[in-house]
Protein backbone atom coordinates (compact mmCIF):
# COMPACT_ATOMS: atom_id res chain seq x y z
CA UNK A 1 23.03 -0.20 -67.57
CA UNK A 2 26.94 0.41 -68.51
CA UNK A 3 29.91 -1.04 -66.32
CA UNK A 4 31.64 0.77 -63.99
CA UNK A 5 34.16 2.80 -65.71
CA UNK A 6 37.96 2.78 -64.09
CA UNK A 7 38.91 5.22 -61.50
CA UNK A 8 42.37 6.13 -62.98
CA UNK A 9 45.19 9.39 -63.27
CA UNK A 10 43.23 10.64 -66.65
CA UNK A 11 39.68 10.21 -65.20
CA UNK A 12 40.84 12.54 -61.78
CA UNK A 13 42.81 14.98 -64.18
CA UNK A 14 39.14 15.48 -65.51
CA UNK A 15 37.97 15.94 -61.71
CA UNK A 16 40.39 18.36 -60.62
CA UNK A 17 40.86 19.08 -56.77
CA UNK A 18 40.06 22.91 -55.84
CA UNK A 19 43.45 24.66 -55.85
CA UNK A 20 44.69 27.30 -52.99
CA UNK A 21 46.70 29.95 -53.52
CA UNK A 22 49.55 31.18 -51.20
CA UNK A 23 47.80 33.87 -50.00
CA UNK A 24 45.03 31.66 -48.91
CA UNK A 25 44.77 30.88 -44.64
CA UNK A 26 43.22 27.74 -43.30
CA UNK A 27 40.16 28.96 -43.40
CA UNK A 28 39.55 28.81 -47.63
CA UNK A 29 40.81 24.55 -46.91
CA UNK A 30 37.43 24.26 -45.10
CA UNK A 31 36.58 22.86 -41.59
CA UNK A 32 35.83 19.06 -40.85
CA UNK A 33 34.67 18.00 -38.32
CA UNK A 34 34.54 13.99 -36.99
CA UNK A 35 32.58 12.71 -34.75
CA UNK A 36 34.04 9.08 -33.38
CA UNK A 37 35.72 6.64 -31.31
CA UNK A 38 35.13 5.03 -28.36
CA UNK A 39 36.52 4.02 -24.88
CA UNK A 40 37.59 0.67 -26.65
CA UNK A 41 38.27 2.18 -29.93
CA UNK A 42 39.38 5.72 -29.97
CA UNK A 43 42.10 5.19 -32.82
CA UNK A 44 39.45 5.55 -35.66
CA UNK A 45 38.79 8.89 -35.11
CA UNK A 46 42.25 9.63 -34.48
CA UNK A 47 43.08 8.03 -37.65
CA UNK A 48 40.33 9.98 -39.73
CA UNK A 49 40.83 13.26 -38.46
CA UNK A 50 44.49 12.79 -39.58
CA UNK A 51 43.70 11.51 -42.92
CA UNK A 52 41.42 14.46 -43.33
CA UNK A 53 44.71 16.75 -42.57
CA UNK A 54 46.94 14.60 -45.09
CA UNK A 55 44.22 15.52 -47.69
CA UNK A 56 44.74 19.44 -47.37
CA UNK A 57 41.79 20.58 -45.32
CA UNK A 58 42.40 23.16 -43.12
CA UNK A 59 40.84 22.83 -39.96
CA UNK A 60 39.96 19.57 -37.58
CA UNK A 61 37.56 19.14 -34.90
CA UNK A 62 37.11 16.02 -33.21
CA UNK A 63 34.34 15.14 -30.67
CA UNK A 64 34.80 11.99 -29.36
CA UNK A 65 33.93 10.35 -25.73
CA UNK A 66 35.04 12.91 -22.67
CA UNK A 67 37.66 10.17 -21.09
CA UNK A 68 39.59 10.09 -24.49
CA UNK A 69 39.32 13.20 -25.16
CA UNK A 70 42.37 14.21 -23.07
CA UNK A 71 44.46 12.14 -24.67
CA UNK A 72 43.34 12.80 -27.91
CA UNK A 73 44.43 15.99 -28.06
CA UNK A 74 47.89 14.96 -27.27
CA UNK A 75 47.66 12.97 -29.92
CA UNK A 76 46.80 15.32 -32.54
CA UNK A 77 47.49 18.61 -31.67
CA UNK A 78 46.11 19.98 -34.74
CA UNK A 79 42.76 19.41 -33.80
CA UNK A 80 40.76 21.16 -31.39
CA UNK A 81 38.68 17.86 -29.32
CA UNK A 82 35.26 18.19 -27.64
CA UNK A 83 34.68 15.41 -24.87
CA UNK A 84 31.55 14.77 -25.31
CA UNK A 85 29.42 12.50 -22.84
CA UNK A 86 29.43 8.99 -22.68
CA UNK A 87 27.30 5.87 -22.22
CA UNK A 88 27.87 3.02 -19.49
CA UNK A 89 29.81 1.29 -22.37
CA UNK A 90 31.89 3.93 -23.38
CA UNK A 91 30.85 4.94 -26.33
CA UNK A 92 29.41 8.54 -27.59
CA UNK A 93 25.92 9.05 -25.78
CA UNK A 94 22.97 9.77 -28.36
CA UNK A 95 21.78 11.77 -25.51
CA UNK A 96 24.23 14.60 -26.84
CA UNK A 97 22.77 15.10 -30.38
CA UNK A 98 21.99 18.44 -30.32
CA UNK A 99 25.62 19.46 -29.44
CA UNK A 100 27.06 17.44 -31.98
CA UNK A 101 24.27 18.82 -34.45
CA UNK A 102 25.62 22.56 -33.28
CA UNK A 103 29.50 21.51 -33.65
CA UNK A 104 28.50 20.68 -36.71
CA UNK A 105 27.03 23.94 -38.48
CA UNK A 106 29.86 26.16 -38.89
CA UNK A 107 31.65 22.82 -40.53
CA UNK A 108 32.21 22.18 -44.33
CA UNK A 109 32.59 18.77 -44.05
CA UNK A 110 31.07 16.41 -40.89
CA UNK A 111 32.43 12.55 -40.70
CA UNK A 112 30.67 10.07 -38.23
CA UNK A 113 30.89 6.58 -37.67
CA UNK A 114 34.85 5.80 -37.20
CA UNK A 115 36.02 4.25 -34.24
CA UNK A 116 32.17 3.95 -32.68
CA UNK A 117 30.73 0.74 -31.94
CA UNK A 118 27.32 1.42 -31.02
CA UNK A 119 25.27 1.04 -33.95
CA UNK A 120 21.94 2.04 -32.75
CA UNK A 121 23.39 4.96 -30.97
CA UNK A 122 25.42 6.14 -34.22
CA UNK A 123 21.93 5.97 -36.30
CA UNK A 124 20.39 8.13 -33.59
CA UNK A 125 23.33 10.98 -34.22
CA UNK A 126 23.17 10.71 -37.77
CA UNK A 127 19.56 11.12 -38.19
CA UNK A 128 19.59 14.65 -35.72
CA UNK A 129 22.63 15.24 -37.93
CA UNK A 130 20.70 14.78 -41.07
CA UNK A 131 17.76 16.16 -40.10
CA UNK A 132 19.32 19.56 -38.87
CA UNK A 133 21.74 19.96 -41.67
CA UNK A 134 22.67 23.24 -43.29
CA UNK A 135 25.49 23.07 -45.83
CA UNK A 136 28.08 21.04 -44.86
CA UNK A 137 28.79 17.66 -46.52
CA UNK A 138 28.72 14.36 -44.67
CA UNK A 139 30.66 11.14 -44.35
CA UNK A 140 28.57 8.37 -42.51
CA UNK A 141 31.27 5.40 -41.98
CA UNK A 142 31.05 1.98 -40.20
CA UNK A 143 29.25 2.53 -37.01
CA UNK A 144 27.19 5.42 -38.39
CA UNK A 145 25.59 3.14 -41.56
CA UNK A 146 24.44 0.28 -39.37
CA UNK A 147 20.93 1.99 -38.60
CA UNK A 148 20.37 3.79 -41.71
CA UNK A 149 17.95 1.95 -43.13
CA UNK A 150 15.45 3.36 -40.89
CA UNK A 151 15.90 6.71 -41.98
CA UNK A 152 16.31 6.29 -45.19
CA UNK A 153 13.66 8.82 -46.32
CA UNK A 154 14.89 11.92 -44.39
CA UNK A 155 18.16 11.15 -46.22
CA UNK A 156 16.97 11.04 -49.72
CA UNK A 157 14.84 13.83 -49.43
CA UNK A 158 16.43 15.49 -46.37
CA UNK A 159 18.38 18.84 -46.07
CA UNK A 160 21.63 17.16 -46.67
CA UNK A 161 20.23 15.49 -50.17
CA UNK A 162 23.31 15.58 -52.73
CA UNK A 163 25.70 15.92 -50.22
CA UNK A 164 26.04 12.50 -48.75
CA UNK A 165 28.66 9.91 -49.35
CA UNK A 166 28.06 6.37 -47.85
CA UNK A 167 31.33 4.04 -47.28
CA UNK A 168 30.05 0.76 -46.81
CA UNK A 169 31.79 -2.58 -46.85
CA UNK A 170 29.85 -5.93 -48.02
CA UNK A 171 28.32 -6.42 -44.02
CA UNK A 172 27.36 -2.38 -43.93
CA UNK A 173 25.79 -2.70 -47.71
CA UNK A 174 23.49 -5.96 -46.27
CA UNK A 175 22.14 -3.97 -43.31
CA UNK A 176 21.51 -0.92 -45.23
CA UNK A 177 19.41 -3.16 -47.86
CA UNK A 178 17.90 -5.75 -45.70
CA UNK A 179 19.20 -8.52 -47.68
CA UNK A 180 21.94 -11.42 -46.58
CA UNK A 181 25.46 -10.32 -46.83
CA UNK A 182 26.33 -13.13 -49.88
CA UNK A 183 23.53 -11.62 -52.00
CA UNK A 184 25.34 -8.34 -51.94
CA UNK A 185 28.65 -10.32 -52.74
CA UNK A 186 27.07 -11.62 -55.86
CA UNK A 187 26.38 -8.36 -57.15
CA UNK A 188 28.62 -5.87 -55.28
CA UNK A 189 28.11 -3.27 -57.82
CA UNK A 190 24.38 -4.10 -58.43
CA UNK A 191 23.68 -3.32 -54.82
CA UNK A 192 25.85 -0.09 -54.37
CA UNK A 193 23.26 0.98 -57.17
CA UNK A 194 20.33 0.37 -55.28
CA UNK A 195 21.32 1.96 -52.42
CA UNK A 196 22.61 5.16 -53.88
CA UNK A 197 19.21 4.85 -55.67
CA UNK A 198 17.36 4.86 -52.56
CA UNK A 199 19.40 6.94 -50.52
CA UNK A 200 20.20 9.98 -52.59
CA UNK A 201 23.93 9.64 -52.10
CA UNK A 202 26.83 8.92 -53.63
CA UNK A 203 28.00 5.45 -52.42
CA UNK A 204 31.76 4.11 -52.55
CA UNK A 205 30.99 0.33 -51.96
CA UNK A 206 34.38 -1.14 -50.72
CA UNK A 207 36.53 -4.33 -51.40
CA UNK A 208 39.05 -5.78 -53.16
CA UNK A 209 37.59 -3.20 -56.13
CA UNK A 210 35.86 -0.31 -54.96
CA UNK A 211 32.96 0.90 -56.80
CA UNK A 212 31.91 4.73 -56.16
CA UNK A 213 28.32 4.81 -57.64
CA UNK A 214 26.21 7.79 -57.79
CA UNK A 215 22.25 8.47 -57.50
CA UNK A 216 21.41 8.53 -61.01
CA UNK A 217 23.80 4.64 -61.72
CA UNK A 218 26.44 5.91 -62.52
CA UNK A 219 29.49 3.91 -61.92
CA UNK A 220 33.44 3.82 -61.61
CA UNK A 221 35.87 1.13 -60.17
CA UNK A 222 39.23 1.11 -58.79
CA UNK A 223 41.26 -2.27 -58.18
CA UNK A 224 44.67 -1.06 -57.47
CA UNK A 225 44.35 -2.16 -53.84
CA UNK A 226 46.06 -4.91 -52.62
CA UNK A 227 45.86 -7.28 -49.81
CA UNK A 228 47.90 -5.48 -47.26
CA UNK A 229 44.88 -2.57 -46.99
CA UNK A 230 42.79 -5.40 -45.38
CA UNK A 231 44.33 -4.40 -41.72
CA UNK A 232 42.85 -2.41 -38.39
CA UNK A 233 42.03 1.38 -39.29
CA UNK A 234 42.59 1.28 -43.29
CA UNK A 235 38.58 2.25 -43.84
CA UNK A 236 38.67 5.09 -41.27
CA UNK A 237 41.44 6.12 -43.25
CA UNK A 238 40.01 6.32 -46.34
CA UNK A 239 36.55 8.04 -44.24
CA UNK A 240 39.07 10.53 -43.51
CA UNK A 241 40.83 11.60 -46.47
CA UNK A 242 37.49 11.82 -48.09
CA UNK A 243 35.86 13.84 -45.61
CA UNK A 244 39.57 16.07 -46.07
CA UNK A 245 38.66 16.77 -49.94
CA UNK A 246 35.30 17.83 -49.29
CA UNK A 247 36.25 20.44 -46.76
CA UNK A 248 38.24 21.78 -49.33
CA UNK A 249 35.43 21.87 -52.26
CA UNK A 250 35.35 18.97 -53.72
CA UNK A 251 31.80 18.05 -55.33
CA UNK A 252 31.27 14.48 -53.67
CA UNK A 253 31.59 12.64 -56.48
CA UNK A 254 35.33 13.69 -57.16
CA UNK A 255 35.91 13.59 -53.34
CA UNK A 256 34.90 10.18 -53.06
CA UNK A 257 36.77 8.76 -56.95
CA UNK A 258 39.87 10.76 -55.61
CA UNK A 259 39.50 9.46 -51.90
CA UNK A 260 39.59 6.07 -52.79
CA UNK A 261 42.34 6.34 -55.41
CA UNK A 262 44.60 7.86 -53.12
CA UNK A 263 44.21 5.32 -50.41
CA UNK A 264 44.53 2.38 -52.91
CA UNK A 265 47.86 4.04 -54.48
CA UNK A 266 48.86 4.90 -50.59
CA UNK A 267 48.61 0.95 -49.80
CA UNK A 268 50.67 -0.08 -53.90
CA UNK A 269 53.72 2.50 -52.59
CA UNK A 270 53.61 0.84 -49.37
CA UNK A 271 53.65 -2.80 -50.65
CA UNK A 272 56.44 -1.76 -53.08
CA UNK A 273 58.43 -0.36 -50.47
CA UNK A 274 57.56 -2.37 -47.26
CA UNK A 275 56.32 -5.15 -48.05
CA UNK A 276 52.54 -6.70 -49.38
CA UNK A 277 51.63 -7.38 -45.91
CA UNK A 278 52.10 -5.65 -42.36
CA UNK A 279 52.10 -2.18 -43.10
CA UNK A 280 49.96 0.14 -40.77
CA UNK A 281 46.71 2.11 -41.70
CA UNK A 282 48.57 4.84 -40.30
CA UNK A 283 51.44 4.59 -42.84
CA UNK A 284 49.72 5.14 -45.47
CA UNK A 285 48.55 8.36 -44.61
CA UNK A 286 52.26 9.93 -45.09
CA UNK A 287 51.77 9.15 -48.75
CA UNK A 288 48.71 10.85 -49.81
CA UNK A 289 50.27 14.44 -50.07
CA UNK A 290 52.98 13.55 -52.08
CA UNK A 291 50.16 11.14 -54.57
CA UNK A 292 48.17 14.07 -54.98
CA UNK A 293 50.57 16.50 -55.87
CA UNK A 294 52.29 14.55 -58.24
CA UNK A 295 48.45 13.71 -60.03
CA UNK A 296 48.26 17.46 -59.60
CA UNK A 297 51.06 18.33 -61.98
């Protein structure tokens, strides 16, 4: 099978982003909606539902844990926040599937995992997400890949089938494949493969290169990240900006290639400017407008 081609300015000029006229109100961006945080960790969502703003969508709805709720609507006013109920340990209880599954329907785009700790309880929401999905596309991040495995086969042959994007990192990829963690390292690109393979989605397998690797093999890699993108919040970032672009259209292929271009670029601006190491996740979400409009022209 061929080598994973580079993610670069003349591949995404050959994906182009849907464009929106003047006349055009938030509405035609598209609607995402994330579903994330915790008592411990609300900043994920916060962070993804702002990337998802940077990348042009319209709309953001955030359903997170009811005692953060509150003050995550201070924090992002743009958003509309549903508190939803919560376990002993603070995090989003599976109990509330079916609401989540409803917030979801009128969405174009539906993120979950950020910020969320519970792995068993995020595999629980995805699957009733999965399982009851109509046409939205879907983001399953960090928390919300720990469980997949299980349900692999309403996945690949689900209602959301072909509109999936996975965003695992080398632990995530081990769990979803049953296999040790430095098996995966020896063949990073080998096993984002399999597992898009298996799962019917397109799968952006992150690292120091990020492969973005669809059902049928094939494969594209970007290495322009550096060093200072390995810090608290980067990947719900990234989760964020992608779930952005495919509010607004994007086929998840090109959301995913452009998603993880525009984060590594975001982090190369910010090394240039501030320094290679100790910039914030939320820093480099200031950028991404400004990247894509200049790829744009």
């Amino acid at each position: 099978m061929s080598v994973a081609a580079e993610v670069d300015e003349a591949l995404l000029r050959t994906m182009p982003l849907p464009r929106h006229g003047d006349d055009e109100d938030k509405d035609a961006r598209g609607r995402v909606l994330v579903i994330g945080g915790s008592v411990e960790v609300p900043g994920g969502a916060l962070l993804a539902g702002i990337g998802a703003l940077r990348a042009g969508a319209g709309k953001l709805q955030i359903a997170t844990c009811r005692s953060v709720a509150p003050g995550m609507a201070l924090a992002v006013p743009e958003a509309r926040v549903i508190g939803l109920d919560e376990s002993a340990e603070g995090e989003i209880a599976p109990a509330g599937a079916d609401r989540v599954a409803d917030l979801a329907r009128p969405c174009d785009a539906v993120l979950l995992g950020p910020g969320m700790m519970d792995g068993a309880g995020a595999g629980l929401l995805a699957a009733r997400l999965l399982t009851r999905a109509e046409g939205a596309c879907f983001v399953l991040d960090a928390a919300a890949l720990h469980r997949l495995h299980d349900g692999r086969d309403a996945l690949a042959r689900g209602a959301a089938a072909g509109r999936v994007v996975l965003t695992p990192h080398a632990g995530e990829m081990a769990r979803l494949l049953g296999v040790p963690r430095d098996a995966v390292l020896a063949d990073r690109l080998g096993a984002a493969r399999q597992a898009a393979a298996e799962l019917q989605a397109v799968v952006a397998m992150k690292g120091s290169a990020t492969f973005i690797v669809t059902p049928q093999g094939q494969a594209w890699s970007c290495d322009r990240g550096n060093v200072g993108l390995a810090t608290s919040g980067s990947g719900d970032t990234l989760a964020g900006i992608l779930a952005g672009l495919l509010a607004r259209g994007a086929a998840p292929l090109h959301a995913a290639a452009w998603a993880v271009f525009l984060h590594a670029e975001a982090g190369a601006r910010l090394a240039r400017s501030r320094g290679p190491v100790g910039f914030l996740a939320r820093e480099l979400l200031a950028e991404i407008p400004a990247i894509m409009a200049g790829l744009a022209r």
